[in-house]
Each structure stands twice: as structure tokens, then as C-alpha cells.
C-alpha atoms as a PDB file:
ATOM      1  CA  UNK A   1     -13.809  10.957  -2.302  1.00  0.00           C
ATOM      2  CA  UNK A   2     -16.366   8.469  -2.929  1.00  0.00           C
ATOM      3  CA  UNK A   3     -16.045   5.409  -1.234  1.00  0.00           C
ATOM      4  CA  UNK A   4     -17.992   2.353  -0.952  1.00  0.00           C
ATOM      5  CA  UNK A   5     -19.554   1.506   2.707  1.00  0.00           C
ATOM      6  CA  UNK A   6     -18.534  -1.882   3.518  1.00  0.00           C
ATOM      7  CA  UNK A   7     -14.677  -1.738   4.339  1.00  0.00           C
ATOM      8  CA  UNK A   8     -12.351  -3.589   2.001  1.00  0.00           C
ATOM      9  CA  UNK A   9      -9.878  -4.329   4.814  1.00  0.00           C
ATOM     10  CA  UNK A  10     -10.923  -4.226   8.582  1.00  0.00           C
ATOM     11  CA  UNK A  11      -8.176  -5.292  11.242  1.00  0.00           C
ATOM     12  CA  UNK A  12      -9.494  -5.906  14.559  1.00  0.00           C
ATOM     13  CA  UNK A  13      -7.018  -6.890  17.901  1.00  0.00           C
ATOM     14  CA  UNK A  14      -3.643  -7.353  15.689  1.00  0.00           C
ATOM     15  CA  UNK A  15      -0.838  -8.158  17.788  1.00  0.00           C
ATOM     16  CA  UNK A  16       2.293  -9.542  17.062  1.00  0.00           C
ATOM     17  CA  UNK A  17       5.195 -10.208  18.945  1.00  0.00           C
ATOM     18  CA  UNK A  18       8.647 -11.403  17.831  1.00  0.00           C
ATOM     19  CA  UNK A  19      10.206 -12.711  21.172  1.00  0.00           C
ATOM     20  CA  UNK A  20      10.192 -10.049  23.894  1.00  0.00           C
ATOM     21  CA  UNK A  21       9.626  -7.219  21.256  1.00  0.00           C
ATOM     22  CA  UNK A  22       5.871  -6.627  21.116  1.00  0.00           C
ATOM     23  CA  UNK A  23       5.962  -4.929  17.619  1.00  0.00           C
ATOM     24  CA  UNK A  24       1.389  -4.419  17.140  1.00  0.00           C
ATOM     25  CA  UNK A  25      -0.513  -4.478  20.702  1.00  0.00           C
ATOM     26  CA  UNK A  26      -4.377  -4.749  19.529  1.00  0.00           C
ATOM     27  CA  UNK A  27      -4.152  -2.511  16.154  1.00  0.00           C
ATOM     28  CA  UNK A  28      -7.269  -2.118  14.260  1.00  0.00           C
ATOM     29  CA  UNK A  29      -7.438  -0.103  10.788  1.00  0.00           C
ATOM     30  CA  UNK A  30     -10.140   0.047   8.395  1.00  0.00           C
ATOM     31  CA  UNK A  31      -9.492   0.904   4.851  1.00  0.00           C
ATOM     32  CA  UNK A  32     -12.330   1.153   2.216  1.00  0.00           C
ATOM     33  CA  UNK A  33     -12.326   1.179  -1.826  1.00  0.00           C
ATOM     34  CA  UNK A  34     -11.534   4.321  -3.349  1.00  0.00           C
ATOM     35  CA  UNK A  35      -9.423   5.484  -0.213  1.00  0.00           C
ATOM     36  CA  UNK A  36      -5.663   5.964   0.387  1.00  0.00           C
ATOM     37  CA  UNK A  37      -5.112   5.718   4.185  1.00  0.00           C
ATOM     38  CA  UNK A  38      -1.963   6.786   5.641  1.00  0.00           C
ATOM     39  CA  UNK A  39       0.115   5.029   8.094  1.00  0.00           C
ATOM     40  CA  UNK A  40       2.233   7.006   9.811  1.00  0.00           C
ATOM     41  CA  UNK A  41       4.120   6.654  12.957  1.00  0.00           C
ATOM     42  CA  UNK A  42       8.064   7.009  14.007  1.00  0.00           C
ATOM     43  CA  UNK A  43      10.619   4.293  13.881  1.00  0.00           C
ATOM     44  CA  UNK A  44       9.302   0.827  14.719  1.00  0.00           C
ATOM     45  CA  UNK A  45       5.839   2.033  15.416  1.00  0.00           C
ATOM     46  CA  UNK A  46       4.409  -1.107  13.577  1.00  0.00           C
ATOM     47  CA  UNK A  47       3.733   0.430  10.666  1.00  0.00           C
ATOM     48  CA  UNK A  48       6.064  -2.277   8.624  1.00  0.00           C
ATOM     49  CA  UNK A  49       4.775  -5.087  10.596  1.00  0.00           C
ATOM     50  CA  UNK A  50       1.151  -4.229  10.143  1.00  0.00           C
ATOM     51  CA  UNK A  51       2.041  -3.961   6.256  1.00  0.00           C
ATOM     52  CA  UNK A  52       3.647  -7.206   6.273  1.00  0.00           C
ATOM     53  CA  UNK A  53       0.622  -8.944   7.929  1.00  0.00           C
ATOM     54  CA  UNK A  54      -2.088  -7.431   5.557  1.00  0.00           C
ATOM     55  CA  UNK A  55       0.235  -9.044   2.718  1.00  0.00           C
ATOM     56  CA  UNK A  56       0.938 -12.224   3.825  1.00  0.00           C
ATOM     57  CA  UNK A  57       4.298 -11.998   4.837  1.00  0.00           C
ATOM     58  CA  UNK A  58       3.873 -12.445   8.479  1.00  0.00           C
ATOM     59  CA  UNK A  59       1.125 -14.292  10.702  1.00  0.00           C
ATOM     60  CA  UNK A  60      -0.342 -11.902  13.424  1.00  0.00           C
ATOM     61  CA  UNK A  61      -0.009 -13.888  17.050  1.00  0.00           C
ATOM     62  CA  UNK A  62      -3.868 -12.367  17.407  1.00  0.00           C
ATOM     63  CA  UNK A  63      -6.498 -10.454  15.733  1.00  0.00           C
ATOM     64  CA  UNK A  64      -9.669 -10.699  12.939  1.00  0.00           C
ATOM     65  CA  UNK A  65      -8.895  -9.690   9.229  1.00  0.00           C
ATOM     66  CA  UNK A  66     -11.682  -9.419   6.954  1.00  0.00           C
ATOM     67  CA  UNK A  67     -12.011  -8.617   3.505  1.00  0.00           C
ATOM     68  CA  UNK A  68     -15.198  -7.687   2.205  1.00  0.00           C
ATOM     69  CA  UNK A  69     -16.808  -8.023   5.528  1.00  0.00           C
ATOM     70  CA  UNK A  70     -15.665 -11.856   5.202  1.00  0.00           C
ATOM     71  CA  UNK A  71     -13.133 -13.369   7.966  1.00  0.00           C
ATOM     72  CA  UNK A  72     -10.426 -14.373   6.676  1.00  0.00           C
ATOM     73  CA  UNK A  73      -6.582 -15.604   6.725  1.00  0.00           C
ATOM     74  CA  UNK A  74      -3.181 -14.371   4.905  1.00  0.00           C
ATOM     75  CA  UNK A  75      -0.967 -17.203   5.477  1.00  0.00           C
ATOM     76  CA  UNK A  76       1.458 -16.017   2.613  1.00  0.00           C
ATOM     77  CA  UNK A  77       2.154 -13.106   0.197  1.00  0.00           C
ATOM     78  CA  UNK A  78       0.471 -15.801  -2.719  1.00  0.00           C
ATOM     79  CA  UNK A  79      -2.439 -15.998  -0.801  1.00  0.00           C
ATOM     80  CA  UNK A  80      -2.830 -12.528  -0.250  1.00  0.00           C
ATOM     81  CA  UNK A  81      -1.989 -12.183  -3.819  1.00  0.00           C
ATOM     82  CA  UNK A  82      -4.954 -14.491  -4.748  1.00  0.00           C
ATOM     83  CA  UNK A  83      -7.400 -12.498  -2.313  1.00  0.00           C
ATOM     84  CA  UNK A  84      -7.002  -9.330  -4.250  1.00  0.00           C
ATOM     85  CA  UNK A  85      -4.531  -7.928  -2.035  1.00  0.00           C
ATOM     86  CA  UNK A  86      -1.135  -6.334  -3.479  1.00  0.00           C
ATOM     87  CA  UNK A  87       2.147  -4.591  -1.533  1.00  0.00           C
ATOM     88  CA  UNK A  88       4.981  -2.748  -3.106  1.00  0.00           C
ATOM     89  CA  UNK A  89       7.758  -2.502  -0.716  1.00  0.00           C
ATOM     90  CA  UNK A  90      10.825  -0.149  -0.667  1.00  0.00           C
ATOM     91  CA  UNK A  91      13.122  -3.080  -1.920  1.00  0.00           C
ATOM     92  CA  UNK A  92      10.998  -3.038  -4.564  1.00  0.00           C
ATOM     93  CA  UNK A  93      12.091  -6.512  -5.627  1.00  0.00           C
ATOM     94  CA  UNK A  94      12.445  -5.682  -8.993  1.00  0.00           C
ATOM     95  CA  UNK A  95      14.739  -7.477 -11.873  1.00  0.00           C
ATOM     96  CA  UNK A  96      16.815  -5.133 -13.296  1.00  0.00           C
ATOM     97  CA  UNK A  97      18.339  -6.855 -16.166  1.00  0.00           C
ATOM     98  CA  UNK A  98      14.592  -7.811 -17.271  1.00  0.00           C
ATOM     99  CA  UNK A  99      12.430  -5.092 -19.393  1.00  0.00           C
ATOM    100  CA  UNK A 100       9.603  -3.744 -17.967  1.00  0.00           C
ATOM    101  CA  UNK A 101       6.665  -6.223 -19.341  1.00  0.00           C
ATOM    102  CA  UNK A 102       8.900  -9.166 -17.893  1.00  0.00           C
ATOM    103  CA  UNK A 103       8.636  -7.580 -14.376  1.00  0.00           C
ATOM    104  CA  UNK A 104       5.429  -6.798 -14.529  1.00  0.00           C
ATOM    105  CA  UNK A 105       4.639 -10.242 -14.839  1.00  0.00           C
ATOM    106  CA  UNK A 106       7.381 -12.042 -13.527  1.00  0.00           C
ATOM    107  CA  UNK A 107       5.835 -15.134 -11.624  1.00  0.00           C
ATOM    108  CA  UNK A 108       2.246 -14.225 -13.369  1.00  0.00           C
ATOM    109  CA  UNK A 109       3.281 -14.776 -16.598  1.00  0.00           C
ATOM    110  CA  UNK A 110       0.520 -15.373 -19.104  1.00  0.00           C
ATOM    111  CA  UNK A 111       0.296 -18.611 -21.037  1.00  0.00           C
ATOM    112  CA  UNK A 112      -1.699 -19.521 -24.312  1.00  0.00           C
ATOM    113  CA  UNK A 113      -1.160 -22.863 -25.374  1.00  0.00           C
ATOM    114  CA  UNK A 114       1.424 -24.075 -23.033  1.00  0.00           C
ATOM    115  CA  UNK A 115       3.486 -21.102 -24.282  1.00  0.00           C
ATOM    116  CA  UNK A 116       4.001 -17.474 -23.142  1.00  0.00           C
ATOM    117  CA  UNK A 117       1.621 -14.742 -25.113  1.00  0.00           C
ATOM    118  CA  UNK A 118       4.058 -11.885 -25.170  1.00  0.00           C
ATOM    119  CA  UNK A 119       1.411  -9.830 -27.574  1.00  0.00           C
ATOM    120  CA  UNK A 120      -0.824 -10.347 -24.842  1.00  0.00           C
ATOM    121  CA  UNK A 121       1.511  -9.507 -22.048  1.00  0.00           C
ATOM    122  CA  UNK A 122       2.319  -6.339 -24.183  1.00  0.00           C
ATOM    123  CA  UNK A 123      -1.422  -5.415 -24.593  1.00  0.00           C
ATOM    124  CA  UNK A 124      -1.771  -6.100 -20.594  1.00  0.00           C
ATOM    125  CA  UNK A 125       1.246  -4.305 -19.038  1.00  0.00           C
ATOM    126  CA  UNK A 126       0.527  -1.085 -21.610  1.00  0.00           C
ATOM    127  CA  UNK A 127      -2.869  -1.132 -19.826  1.00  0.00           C
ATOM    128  CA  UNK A 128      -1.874  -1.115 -16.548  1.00  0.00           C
ATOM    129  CA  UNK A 129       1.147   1.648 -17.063  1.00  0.00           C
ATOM    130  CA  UNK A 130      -1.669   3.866 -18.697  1.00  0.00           C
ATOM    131  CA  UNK A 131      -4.477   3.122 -16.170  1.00  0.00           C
ATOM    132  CA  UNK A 132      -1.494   4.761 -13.505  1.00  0.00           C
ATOM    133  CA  UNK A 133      -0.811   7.695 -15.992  1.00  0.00           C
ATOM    134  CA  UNK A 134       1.384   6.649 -18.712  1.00  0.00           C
ATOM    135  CA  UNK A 135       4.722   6.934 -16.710  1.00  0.00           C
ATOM    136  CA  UNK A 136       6.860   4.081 -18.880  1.00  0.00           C
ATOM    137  CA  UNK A 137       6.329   4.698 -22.097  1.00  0.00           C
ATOM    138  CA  UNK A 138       8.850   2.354 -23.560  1.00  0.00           C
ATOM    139  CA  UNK A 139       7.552  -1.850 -23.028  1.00  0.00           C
ATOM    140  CA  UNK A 140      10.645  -3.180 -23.430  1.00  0.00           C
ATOM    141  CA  UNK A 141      12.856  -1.429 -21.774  1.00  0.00           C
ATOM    142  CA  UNK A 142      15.684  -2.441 -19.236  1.00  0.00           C
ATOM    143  CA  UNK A 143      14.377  -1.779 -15.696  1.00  0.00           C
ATOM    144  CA  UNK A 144      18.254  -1.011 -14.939  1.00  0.00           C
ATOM    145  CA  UNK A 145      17.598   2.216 -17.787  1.00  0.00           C
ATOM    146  CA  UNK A 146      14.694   3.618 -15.802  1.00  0.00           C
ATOM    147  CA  UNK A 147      14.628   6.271 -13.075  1.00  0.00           C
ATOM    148  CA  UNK A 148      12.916   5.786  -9.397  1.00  0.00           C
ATOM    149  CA  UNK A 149      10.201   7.141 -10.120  1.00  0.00           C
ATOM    150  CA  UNK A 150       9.719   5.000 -13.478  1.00  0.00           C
ATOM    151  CA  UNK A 151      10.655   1.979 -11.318  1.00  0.00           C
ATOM    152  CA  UNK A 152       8.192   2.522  -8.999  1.00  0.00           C
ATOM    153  CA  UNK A 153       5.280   2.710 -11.846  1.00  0.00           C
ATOM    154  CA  UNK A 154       6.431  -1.052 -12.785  1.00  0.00           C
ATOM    155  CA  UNK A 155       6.045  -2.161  -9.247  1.00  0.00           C
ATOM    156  CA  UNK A 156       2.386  -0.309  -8.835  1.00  0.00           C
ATOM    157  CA  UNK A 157       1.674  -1.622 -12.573  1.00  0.00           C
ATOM    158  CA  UNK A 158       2.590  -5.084 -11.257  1.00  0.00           C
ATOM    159  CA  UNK A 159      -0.136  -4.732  -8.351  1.00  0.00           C
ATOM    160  CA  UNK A 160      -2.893  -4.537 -10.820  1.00  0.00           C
ATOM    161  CA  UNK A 161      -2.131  -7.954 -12.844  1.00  0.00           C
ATOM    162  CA  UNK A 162      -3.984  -9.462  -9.695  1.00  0.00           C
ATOM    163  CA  UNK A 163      -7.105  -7.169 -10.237  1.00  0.00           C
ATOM    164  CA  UNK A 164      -6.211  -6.023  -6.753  1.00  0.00           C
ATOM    165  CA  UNK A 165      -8.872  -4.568  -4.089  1.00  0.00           C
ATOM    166  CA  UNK A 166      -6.181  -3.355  -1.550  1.00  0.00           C
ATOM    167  CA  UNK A 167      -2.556  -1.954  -2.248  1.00  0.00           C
ATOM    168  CA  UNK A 168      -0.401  -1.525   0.530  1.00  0.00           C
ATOM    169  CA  UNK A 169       2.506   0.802  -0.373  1.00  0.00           C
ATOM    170  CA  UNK A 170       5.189   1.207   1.760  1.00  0.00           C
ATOM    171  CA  UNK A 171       7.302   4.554   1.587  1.00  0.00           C
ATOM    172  CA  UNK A 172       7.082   4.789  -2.139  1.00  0.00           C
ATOM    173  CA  UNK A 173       8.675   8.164  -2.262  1.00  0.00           C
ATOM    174  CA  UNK A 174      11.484   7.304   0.274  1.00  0.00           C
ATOM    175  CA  UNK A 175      14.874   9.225  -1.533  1.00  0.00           C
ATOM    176  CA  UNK A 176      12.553  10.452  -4.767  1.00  0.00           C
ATOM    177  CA  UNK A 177      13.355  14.275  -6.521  1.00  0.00           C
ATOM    178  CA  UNK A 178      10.275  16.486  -6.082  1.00  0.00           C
ATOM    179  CA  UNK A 179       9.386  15.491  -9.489  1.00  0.00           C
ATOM    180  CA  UNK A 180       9.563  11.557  -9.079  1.00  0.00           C
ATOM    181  CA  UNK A 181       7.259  12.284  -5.572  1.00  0.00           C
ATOM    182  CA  UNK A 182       4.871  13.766  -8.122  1.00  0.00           C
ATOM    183  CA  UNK A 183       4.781  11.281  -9.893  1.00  0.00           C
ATOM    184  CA  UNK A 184       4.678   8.246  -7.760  1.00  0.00           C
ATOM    185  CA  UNK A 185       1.499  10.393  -6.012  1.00  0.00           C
ATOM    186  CA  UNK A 186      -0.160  10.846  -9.197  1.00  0.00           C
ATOM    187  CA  UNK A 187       0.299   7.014  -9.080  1.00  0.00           C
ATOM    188  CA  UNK A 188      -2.231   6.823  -5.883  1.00  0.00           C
ATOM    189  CA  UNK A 189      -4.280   9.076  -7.027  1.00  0.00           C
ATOM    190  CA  UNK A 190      -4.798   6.784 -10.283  1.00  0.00           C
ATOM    191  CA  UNK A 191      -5.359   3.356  -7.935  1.00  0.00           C
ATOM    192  CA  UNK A 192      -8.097   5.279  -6.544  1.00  0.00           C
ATOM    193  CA  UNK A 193      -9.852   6.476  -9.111  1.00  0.00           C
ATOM    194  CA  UNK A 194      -9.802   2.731 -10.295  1.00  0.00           C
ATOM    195  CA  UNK A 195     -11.447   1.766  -6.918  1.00  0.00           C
ATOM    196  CA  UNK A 196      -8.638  -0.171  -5.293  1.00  0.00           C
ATOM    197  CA  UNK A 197      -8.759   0.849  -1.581  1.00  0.00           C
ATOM    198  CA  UNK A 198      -4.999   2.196  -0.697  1.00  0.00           C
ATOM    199  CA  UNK A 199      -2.629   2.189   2.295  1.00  0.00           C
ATOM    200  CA  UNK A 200      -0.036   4.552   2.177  1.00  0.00           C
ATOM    201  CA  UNK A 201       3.326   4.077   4.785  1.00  0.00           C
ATOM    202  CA  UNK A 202       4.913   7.620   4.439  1.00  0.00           C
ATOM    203  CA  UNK A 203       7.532   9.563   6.914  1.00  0.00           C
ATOM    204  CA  UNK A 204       6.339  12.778   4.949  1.00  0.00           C
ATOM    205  CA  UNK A 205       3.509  14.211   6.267  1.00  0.00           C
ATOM    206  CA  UNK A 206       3.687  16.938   3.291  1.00  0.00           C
ATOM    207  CA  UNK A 207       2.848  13.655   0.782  1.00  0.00           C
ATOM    208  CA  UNK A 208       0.664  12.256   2.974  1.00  0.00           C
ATOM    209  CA  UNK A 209      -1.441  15.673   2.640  1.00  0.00           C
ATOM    210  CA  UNK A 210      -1.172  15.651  -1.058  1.00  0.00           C
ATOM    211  CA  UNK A 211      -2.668  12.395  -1.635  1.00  0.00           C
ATOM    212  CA  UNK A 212      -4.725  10.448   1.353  1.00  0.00           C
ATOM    213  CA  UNK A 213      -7.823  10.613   2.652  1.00  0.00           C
ATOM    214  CA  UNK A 214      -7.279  10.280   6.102  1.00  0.00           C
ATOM    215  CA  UNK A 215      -4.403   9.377   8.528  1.00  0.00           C
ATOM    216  CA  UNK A 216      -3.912   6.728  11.133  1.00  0.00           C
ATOM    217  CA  UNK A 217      -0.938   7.225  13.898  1.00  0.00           C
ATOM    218  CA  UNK A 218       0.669   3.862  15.084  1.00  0.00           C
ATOM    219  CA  UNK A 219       3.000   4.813  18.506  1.00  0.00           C
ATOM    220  CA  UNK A 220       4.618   1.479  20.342  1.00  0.00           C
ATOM    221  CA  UNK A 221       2.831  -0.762  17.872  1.00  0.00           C
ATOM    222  CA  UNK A 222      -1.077   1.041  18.983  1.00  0.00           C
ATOM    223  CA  UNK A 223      -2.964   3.352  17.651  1.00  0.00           C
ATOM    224  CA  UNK A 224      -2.942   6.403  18.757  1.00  0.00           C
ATOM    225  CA  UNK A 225      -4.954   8.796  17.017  1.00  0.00           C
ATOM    226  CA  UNK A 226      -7.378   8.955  13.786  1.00  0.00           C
ATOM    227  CA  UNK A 227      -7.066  12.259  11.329  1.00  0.00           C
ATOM    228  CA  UNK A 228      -9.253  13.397   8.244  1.00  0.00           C
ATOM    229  CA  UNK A 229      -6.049  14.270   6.163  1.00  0.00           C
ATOM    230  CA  UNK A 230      -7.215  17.390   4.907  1.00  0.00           C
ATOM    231  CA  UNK A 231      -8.638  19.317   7.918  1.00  0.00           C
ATOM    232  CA  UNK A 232      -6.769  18.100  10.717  1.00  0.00           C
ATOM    233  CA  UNK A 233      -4.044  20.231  11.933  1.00  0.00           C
ATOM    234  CA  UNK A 234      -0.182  19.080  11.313  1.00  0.00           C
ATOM    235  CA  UNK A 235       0.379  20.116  15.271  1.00  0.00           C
ATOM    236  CA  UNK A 236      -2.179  17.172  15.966  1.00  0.00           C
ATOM    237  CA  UNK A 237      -0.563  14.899  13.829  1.00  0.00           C
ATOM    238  CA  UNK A 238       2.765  15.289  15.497  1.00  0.00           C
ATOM    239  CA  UNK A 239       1.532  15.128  18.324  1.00  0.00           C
ATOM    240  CA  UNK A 240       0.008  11.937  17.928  1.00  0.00           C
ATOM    241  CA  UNK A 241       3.337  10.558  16.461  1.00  0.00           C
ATOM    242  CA  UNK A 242       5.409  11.414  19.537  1.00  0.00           C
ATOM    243  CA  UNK A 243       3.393  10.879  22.277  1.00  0.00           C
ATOM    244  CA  UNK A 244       2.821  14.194  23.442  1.00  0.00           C
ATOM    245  CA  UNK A 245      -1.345  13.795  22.801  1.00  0.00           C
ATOM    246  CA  UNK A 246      -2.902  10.082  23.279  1.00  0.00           C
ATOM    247  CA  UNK A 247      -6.145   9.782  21.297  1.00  0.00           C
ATOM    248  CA  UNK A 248      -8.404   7.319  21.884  1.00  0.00           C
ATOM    249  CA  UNK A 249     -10.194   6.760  18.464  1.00  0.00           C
ATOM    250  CA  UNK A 250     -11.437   3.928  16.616  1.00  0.00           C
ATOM    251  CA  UNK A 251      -9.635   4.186  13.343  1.00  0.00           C
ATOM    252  CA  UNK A 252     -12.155   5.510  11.205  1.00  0.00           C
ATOM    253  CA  UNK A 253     -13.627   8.100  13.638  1.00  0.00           C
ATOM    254  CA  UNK A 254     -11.329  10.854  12.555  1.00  0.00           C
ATOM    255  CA  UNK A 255     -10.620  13.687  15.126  1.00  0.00           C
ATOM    256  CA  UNK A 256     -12.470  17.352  14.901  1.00  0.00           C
END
């Protein structure tokens, strides 16, 4: 890996409560470009929340985000959107009677003239599918024809119409064949290599492995431990997850 120093994403103190349920207590996470960080962490851990606040979708009740070393605020997924930062949830929120270029841009359409340049949108989306590996190959195809994994290429693709510097990706292979997985990883790997930094929400440690650079544990909405993903030890991990080992780590400072 070759990542850049300054963090694209740095979360300081997030907390967020909805009523008596104190879903993040302090969180921090630092994500840079060029880096897929998993975010791992049993049911209602604060994985999800944490997700939704880095894309807009909810207001943390306390914390610092900055992008690019710059404070800033996520009000909304637009705004988000606007600040280079992209999510692909496990809904997916995709339109399946529309083909594949119309999702990609659908609410980003392009316009030349006061009209819509399909050639253009053509050129665009067949840039984006083969900057991720080429996994559509047909433009105009119903997104109802495609298969997960296919499905989930649109979604990335549509990430990168907003020159993106952080994708959050939450449990992308959820209920994927071994080959779709494949896939949908060789998908990371891909918005790495074209310096986006990554966060990766994944129940399977086995992808998480395959594909990130390091691993942070959220237990009871706190962190709880910091991993390099390819020399820690999977004991550790678990460990972390359920509360059988407390680490007290900075995100970033990765265990021995």
C-alpha cells in the first residue's frame, strides 16, 4: 500500500444517541487515500451508524470530522456527495427497470444544452465500469437482468461520477456466491488503486483479509481495538469483537 500522509477522513469524539440507545460513545477512525479500512464489529456495534454519519445521512450529537485535514460538516447525503464523499449501502437503492447508464447517473444526470448527453453519459459510465474491472459489459442493460455481483459494480460505478475521495461500503458481499465476493473485492481493490480512500463494513473476516489494509473493531458503539489486516492474528480480532480483550488504541496505531 501506498498511501498519502494527511488522512482523507479523521473522526474525532463521535457520539450519537437516538433516545436512551447510545449507538457511537466517542468513536474516532482515520482513513487515508489509497486504503480500505475495515469496520467490523457484532450486531449494533455502530458500525451502520458511523457509516451513516460519514455520508450524510445522520448528524452525530458530538464529535470533529475533517476531510483533508479541514473541519467540516455532513448535514446530508448531497452534501457529502458534493465533498467527495460516496456510500453504497446493502439496499443498494438501485432502479431496476432502468439500464445500467441511467442508474449510474440517476439524479447526476449530465446535461448539454438544456438536454441530456446520452453519448456522453455512455462514454462516462463505460469509464467508470472499466476503471472497477470491466464487470458490466453491456450499457444498456436492464439492472433487473444483472446478477449481485453485476449490481453491485453499478452502485460502486455510481460512486465515482462524484470524483469521490472516500467510499464507504457497507457489507457489499452480504448473500454473494464465492465468485460474486470475488468480484465485488476486485471492486476495492480497483477504488484503491485509483486513490479513493475506502471503508469497508464486512461480517466476514475471511473478505476483510483479502482486501483491507487494516481493521478497526467497534464493541457498544467504541472502539475497541486497531489491527494491521494482514499480520494480526484472527484470535485477536475476535477477541476484540466480543469483548473478551479491550484494546486501548488510537485507530491508526495498529496492534503488534
Amino acid at each position: 500500500m501506498s498511501r498519502d500522509d494527511t488522512p482523507v477522513l479523521e473522526l474525532r469524539g463521535l457520539t450519537k444517541r437516538f433516545q436512551a440507545v447510545e449507538a457511537l460513545v466517542d468513536a474516532d477512525l482515520v482513513v487515508h487515500r489509497r486504503e480500505v479500512v475495515a469496520l467490523v464489529g457484532d450486531n449494533a456495534a455502530g458500525k451502520s451508524t458511523l457509516a451513516r454519519i460519514v455520508s450524510g445521512v445522520y448528524t452525530p450529537d458530538a464529535g470533529t470530522i475533517r476531510l483533508d485535514g479541514s473541519v467540516t460538516e455532513l448535514p446530508s447525503p448531497g452534501s457529502a456527495f458534493r465533498q467527495g464523499v460516496a456510500a453504497v449501502f446493502q439496499e443498494l437503492a438501485l432502479a431496476e427497470n432502468l439500464d445500467v447508464v441511467a442508474n449510474i447517473f440517476l439524479g447526476h444526470e449530465v446535461v448539454s444544452r438544456g438536454i441530456m448527453d446520452n453519448d456522453e453519459m455512455d462514454r462516462l459510465a463505460r469509464t467508470y465500469l472499466d476503471q472497477l474491472g470491466g464487470g458490466v459489459p453491456l450499457l444498456h442493460a436492464p439492472v433487473a437482468d444483472l446478477s449481485a455481483g453485476q449490481r453491485q459494480c453499478v452502485a460502486i460505478a455510481r460512486t465515482l461520477v462524484g470524483s469521490p475521495r472516500l467510499v464507504v461500503l457497507d457489507e457489499p458481499t452480504a448473500s454473494l456466491s464465492i465468485a460474486q465476493t470475488a468480484q465485488v473485492l476486485n471492486y476495492i481493490e480497483h477504488l484503491r488503486e485509483l486513490g479513493v480512500g475506502v471503508i469497508l463494513i464486512s461480517h466476514s473476516l475471511s473478505d476483510v483479509r483479502a482486501v483491507a489494509d487494516r481493521i478497526e473493531v467497534l464493541r457498544h458503539g467504541r472502539n475497541n481495538g486497531s489491527f494491521d489486516a494482514n499480520s494480526s492474528r484472527y484470535e485477536d480480532v475476535i477477541a476484540a469483537i466480543t469483548g473478551a480483550r479491550r484494546v486501548d488504541r488510537a485507530p491508526g496505531q495498529v496492534q503488534p
